[in-house]
PDB file of N, CA and C in Angstrom:
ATOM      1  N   UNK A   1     -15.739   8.083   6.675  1.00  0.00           N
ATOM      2  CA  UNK A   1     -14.549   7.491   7.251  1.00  0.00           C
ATOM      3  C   UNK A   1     -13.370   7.730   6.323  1.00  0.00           C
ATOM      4  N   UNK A   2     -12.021   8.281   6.954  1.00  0.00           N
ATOM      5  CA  UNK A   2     -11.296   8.387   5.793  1.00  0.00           C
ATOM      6  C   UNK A   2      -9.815   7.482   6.658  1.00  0.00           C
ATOM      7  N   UNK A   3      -9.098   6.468   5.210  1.00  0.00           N
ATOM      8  CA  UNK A   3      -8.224   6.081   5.682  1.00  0.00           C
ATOM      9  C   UNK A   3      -7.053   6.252   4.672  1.00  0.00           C
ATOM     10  N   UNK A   4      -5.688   6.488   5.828  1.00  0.00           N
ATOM     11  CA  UNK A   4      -4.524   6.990   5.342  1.00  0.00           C
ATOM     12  C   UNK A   4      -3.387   6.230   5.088  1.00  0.00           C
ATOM     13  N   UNK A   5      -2.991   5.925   4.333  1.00  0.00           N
ATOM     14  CA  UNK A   5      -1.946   4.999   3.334  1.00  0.00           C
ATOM     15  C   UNK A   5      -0.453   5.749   3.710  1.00  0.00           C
ATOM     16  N   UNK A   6       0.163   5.173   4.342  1.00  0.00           N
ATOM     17  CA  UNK A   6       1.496   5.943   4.492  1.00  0.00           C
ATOM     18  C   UNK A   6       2.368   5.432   3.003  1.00  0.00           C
ATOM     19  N   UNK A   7       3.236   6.456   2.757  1.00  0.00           N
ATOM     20  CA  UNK A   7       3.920   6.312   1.545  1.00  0.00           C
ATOM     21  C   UNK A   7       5.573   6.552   1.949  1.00  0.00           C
ATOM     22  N   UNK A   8       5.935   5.573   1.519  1.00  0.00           N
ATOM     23  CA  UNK A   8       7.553   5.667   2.003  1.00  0.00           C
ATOM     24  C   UNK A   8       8.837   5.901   0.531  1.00  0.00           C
ATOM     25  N   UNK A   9       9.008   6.612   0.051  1.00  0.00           N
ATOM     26  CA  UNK A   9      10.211   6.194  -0.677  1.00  0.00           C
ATOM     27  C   UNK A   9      10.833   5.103  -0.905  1.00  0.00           C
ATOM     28  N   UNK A  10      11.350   4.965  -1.881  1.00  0.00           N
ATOM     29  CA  UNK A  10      12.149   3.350  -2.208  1.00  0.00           C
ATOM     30  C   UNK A  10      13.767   4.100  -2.710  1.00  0.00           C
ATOM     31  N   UNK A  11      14.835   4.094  -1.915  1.00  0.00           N
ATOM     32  CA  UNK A  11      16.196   4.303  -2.061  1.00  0.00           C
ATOM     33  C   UNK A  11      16.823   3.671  -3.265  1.00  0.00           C
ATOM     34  N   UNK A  12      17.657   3.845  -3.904  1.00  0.00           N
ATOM     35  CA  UNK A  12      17.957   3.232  -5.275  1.00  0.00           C
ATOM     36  C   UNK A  12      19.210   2.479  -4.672  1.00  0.00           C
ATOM     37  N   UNK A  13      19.000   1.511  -5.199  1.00  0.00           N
ATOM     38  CA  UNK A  13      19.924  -0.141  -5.639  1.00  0.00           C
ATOM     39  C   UNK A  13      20.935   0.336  -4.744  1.00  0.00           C
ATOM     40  N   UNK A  14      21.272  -0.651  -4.033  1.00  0.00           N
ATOM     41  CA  UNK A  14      22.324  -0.205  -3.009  1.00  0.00           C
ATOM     42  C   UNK A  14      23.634  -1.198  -4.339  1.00  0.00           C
ATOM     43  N   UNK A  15      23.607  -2.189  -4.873  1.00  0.00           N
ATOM     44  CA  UNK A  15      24.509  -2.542  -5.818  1.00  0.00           C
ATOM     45  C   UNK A  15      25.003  -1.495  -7.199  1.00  0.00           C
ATOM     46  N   UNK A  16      23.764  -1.585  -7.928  1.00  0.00           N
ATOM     47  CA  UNK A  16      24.328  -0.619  -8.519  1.00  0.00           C
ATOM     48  C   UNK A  16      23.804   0.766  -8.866  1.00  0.00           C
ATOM     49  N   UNK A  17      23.012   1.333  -7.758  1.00  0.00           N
ATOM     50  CA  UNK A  17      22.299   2.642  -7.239  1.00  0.00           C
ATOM     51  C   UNK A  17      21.582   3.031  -8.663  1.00  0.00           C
ATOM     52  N   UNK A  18      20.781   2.481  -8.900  1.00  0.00           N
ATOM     53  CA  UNK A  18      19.787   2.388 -10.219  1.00  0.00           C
ATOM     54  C   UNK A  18      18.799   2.716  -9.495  1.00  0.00           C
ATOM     55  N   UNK A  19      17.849   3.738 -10.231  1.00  0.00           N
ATOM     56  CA  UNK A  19      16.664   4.299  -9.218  1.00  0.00           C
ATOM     57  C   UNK A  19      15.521   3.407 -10.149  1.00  0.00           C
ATOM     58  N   UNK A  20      15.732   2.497 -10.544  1.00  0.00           N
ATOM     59  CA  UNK A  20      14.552   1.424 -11.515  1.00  0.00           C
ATOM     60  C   UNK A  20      14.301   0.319 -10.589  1.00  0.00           C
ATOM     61  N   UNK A  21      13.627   0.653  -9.053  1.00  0.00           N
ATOM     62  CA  UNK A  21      13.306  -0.168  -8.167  1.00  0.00           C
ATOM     63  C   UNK A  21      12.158  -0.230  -7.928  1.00  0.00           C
ATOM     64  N   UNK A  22      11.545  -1.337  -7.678  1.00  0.00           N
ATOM     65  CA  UNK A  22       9.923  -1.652  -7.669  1.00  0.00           C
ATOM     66  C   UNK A  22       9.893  -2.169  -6.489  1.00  0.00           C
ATOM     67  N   UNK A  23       8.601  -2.178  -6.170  1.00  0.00           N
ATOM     68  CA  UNK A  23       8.167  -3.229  -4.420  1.00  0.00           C
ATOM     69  C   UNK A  23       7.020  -4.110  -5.256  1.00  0.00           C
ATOM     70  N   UNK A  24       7.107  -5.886  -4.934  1.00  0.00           N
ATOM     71  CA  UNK A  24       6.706  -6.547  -5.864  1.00  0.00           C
ATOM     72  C   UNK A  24       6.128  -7.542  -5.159  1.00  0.00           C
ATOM     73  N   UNK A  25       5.046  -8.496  -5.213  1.00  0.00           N
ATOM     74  CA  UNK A  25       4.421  -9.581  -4.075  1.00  0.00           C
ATOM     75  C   UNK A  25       4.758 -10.689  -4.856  1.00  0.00           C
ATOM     76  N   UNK A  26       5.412 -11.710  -4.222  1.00  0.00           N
ATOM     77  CA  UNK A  26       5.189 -13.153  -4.805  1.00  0.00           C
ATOM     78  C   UNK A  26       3.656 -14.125  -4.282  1.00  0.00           C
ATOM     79  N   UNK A  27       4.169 -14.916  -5.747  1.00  0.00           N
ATOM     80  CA  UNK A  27       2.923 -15.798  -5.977  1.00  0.00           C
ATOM     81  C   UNK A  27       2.293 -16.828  -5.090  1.00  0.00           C
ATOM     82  N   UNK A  28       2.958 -17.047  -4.273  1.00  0.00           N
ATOM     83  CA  UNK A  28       2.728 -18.232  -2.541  1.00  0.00           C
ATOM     84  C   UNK A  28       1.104 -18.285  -2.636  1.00  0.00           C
ATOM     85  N   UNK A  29       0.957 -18.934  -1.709  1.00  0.00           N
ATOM     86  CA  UNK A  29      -0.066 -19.416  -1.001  1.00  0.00           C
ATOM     87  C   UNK A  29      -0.500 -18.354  -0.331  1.00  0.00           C
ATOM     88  N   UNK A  30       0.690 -17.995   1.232  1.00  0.00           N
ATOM     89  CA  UNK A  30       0.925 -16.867   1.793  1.00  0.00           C
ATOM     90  C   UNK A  30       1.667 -15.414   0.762  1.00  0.00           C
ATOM     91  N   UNK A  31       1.110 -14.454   0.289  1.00  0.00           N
ATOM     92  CA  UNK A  31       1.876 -13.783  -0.396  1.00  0.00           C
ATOM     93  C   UNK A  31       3.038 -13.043   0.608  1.00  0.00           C
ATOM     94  N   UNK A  32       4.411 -12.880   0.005  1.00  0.00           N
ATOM     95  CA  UNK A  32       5.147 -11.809   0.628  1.00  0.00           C
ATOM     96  C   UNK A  32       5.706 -10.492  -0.295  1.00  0.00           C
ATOM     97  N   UNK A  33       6.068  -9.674   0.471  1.00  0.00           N
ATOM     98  CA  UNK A  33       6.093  -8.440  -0.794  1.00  0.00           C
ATOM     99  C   UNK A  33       8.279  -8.209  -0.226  1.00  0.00           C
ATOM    100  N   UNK A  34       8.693  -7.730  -1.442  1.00  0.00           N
ATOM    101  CA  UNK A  34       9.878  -7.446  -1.394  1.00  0.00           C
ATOM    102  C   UNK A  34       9.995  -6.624  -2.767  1.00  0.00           C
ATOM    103  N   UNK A  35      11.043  -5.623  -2.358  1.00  0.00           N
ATOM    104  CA  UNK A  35      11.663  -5.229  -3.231  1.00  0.00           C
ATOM    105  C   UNK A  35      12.596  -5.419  -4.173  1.00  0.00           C
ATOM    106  N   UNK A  36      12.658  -4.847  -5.393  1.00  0.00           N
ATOM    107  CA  UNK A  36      14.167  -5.387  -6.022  1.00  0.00           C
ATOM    108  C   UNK A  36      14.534  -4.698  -7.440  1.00  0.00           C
ATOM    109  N   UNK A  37      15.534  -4.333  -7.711  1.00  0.00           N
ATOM    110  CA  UNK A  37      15.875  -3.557  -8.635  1.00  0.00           C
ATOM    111  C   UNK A  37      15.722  -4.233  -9.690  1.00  0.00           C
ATOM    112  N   UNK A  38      15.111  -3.242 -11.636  1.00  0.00           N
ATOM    113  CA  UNK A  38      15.200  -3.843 -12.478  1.00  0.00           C
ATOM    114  C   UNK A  38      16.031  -4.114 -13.354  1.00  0.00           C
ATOM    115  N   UNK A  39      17.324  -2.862 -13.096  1.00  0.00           N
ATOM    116  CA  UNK A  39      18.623  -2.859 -13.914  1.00  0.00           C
ATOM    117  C   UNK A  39      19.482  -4.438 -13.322  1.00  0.00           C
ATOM    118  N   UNK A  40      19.740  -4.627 -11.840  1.00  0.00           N
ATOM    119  CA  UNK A  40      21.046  -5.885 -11.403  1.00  0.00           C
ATOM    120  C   UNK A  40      20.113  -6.859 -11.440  1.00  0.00           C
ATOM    121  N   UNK A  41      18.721  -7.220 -10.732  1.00  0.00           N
ATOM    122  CA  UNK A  41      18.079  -8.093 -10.489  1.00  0.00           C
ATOM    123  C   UNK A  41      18.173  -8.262  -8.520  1.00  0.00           C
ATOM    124  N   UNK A  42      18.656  -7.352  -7.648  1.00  0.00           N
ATOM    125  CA  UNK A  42      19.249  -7.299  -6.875  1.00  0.00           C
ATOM    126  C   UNK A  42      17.837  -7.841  -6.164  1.00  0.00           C
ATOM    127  N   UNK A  43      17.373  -8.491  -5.234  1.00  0.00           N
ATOM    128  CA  UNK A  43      16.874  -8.057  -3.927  1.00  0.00           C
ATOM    129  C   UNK A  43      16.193  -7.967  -2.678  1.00  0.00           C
ATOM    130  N   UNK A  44      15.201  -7.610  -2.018  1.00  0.00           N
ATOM    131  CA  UNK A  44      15.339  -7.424  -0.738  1.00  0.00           C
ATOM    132  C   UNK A  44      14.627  -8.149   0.002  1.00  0.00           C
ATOM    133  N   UNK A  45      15.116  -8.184   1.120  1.00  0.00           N
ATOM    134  CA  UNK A  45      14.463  -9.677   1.966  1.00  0.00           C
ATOM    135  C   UNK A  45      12.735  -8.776   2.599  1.00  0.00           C
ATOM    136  N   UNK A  46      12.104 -11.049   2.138  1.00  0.00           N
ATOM    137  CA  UNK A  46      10.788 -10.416   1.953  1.00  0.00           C
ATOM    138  C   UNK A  46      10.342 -10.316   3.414  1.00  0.00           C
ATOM    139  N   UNK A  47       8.899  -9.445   3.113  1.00  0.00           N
ATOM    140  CA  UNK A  47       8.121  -8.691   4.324  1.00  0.00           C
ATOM    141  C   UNK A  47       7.132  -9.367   4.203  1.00  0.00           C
ATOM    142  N   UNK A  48       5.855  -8.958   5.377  1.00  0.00           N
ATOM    143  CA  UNK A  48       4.585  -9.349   5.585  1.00  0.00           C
ATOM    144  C   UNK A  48       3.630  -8.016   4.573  1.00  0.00           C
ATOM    145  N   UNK A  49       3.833  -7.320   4.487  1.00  0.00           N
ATOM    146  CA  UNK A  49       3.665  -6.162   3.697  1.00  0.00           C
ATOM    147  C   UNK A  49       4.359  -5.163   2.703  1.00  0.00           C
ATOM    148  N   UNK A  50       3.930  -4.148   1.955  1.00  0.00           N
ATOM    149  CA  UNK A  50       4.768  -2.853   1.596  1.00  0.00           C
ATOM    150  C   UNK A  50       5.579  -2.398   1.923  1.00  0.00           C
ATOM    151  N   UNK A  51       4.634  -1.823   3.263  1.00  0.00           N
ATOM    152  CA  UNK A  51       5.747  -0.774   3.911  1.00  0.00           C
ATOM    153  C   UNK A  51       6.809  -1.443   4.737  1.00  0.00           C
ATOM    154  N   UNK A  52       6.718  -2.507   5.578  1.00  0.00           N
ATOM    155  CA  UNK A  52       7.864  -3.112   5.784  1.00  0.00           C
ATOM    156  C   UNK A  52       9.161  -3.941   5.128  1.00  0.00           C
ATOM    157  N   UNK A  53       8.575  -4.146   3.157  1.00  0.00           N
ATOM    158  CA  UNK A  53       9.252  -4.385   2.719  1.00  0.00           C
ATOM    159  C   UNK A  53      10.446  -3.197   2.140  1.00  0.00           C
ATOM    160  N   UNK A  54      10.189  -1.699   2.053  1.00  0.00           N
ATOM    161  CA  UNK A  54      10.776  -0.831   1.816  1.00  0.00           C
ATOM    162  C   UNK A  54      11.090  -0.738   2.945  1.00  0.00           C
ATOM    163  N   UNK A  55      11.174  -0.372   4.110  1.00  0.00           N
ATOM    164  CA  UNK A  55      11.629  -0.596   5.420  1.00  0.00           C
ATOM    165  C   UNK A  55      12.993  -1.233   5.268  1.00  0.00           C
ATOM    166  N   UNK A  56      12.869  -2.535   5.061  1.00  0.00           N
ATOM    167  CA  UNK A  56      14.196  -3.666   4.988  1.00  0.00           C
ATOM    168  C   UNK A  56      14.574  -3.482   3.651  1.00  0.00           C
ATOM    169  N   UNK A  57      14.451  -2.462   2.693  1.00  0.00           N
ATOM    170  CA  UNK A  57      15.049  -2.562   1.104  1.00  0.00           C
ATOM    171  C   UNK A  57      16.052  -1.077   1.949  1.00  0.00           C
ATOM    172  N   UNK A  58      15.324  -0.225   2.396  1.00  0.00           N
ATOM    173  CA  UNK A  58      15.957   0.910   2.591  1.00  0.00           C
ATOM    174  C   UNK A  58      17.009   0.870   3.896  1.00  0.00           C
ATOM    175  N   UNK A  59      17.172   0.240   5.024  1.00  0.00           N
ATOM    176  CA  UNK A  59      17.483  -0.398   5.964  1.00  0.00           C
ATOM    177  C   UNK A  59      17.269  -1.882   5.994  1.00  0.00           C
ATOM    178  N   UNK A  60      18.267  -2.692   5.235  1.00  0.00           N
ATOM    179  CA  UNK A  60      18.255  -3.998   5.560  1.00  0.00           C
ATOM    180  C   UNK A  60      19.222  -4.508   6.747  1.00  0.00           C
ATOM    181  N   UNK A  61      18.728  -5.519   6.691  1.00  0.00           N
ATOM    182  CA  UNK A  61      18.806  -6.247   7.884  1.00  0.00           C
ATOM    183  C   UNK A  61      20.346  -7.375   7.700  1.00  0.00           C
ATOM    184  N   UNK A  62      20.939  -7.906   8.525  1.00  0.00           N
ATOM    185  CA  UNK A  62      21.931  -9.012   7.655  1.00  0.00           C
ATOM    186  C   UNK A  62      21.914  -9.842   7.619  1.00  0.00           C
ATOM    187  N   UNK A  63      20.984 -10.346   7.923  1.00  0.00           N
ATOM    188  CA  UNK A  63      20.659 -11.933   6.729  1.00  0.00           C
ATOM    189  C   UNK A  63      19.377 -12.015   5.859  1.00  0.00           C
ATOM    190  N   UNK A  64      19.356 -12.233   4.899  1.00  0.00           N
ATOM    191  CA  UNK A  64      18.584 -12.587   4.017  1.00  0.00           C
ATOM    192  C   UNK A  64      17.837 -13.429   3.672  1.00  0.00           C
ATOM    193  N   UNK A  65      16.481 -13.327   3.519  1.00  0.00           N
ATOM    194  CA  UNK A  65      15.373 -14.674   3.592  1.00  0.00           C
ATOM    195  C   UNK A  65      15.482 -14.999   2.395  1.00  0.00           C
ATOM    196  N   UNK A  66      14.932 -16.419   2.137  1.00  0.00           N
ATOM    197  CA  UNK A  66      14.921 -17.291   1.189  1.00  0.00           C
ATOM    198  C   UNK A  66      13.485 -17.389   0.765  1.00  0.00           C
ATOM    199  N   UNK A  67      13.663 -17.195  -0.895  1.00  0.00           N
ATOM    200  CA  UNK A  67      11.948 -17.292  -1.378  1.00  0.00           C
ATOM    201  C   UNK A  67      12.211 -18.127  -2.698  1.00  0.00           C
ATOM    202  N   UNK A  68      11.693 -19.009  -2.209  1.00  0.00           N
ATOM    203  CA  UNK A  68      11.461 -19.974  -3.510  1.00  0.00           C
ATOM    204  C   UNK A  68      10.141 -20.575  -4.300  1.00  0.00           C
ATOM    205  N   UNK A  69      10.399 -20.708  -5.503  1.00  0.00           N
ATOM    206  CA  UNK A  69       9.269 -20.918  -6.406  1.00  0.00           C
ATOM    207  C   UNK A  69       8.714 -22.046  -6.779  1.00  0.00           C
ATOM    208  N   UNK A  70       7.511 -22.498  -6.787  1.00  0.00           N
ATOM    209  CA  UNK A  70       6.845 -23.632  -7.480  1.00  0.00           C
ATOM    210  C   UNK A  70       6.914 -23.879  -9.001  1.00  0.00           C
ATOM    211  N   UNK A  71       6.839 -24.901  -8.947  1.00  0.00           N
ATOM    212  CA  UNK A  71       7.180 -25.119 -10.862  1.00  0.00           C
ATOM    213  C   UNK A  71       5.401 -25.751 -10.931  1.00  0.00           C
ATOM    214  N   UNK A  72       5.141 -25.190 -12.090  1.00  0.00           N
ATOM    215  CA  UNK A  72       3.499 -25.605 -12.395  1.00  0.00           C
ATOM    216  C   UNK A  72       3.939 -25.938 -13.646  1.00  0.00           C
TER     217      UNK A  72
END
């Protein structure tokens, strides 16, 4: 059985077009994955996955989701 991983490019920093951009999962319960540059701190509203988070890093959308953190 063979399975195929699509691979998408990640566009550099639409702020300050820095190609030092990562796709990154937060720590939740539910994880979500988003992108975000390491030079501004810029970034991108989160996804259910990867590839839809480069999706909305490379083509975003105009409004922006909110991800907030637990304090342990």
């Amino acid at each position: 059985m063979r399975s195929y991983i699509a691979v998408q490019a990640i566009r550099n920093c639409a702020k300050c077009q820095s190609s030092q951009v990562f796709c990154e999962q937060s720590l939740d319960e539910t994880p979500k994955h988003y992108v975000a540059c390491n030079q501004c701190g810029h970034e991108g509203n989160t996804a259910q996955n990867y590839n839809q988070a480069v999706t909305e890093w490379n083509y975003p959308s105009d409004k922006k989701s909110i991800r907030s953190y637990k304090e342990y």
